[in-house]
Protein backbone atom coordinates (compact mmCIF):
# COMPACT_ATOMS: atom_id res chain seq x y z
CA UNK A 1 -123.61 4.58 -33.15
CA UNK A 2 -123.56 6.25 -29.99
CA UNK A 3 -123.65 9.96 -31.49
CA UNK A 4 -126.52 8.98 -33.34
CA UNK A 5 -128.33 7.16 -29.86
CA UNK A 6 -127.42 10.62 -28.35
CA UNK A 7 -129.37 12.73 -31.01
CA UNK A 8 -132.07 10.23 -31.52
CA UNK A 9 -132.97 10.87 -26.93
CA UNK A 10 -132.19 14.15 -27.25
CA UNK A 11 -134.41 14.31 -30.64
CA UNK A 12 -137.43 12.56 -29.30
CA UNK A 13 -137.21 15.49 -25.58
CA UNK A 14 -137.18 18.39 -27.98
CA UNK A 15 -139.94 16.57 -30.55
CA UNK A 16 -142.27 15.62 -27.61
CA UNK A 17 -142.10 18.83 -25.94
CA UNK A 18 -143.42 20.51 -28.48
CA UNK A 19 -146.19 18.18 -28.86
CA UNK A 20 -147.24 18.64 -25.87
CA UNK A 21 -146.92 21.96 -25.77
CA UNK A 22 -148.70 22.25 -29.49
CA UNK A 23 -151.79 20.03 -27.61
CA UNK A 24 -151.96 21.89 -24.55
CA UNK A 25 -152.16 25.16 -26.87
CA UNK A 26 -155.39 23.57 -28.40
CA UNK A 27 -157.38 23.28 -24.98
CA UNK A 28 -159.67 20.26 -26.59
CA UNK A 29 -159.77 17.22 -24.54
CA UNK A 30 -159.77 15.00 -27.49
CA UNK A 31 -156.47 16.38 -28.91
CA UNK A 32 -154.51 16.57 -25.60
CA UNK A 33 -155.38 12.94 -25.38
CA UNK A 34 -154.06 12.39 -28.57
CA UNK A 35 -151.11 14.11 -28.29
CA UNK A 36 -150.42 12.40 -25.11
CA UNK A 37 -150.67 9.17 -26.45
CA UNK A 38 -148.31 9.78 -29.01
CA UNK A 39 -145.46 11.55 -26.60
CA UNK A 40 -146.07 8.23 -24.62
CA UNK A 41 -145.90 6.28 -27.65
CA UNK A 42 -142.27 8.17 -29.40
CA UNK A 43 -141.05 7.94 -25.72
CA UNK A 44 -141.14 4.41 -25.46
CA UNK A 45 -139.63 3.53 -28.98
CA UNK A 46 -137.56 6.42 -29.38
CA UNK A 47 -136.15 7.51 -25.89
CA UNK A 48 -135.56 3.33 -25.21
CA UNK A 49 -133.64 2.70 -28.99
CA UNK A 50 -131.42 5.55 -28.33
CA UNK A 51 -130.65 4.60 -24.25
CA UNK A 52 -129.75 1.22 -25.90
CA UNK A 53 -127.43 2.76 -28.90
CA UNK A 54 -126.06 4.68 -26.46
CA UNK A 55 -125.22 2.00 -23.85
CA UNK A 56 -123.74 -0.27 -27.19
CA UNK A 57 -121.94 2.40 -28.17
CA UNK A 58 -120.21 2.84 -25.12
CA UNK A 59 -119.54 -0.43 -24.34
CA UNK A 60 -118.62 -1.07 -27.73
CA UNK A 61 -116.30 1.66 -27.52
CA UNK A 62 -114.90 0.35 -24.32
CA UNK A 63 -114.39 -3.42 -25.56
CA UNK A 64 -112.39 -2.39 -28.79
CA UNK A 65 -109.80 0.10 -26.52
CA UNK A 66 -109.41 -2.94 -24.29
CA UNK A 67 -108.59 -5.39 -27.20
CA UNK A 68 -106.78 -2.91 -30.17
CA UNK A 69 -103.86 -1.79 -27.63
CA UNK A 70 -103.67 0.39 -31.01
CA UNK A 71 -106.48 2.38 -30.05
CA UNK A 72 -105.26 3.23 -26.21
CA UNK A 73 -104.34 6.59 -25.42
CA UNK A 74 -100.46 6.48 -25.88
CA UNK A 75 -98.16 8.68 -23.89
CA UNK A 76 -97.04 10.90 -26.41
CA UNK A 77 -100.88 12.47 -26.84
CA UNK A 78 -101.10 12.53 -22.87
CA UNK A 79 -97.75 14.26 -23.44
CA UNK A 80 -99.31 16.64 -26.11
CA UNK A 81 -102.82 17.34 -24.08
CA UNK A 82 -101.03 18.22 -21.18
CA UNK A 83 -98.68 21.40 -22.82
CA UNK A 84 -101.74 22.50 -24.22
CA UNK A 85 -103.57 22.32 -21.11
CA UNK A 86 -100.92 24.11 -19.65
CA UNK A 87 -100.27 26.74 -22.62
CA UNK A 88 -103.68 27.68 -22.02
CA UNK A 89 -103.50 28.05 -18.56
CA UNK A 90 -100.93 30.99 -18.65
């Protein structure tokens, strides 16, 4: 869920970008209004739905390491991170 929040904000920057960009390109009043409306419109819905996958997500993610002491990082993977940090350090 919070991959896909991600991709839907980062989505809806690259989408209304090129709206705008598309509009501006056109030099008509009437479609530059338009096209604003719309960025204005996507921004709301889309850049607001994935800010709020993203913060479930997180705090999702958060809540189940807190109560699956399954799911913590154990110390043989901090064991295993850190001779492969320091393999690749050399």
């Amino acid at each position: 869920m919070h991959l896909f929040g991600v991709v839907l904000l980062v989505g809806n920057v690259i989408v209304t970008l090129v709206w705008k960009l598309g509009a501006d390109r056109t030099g008509e009043p009437s479609v530059i209004a338009f096209g604003q409306r719309l960025v204005t419109l996507t921004d709301w819905w889309f850049t607001l739905g994935g800010v709020v996958l993203i913060l479930i997500g997180g705090f999702g993610a958060a809540w189940v390491t807190t109560h699956r002491p399954s799911l913590r990082i154990q110390p043989w993977q901090l064991k295993m991170a850190s001779s492969r940090s320091a393999r690749a350090n050399r």
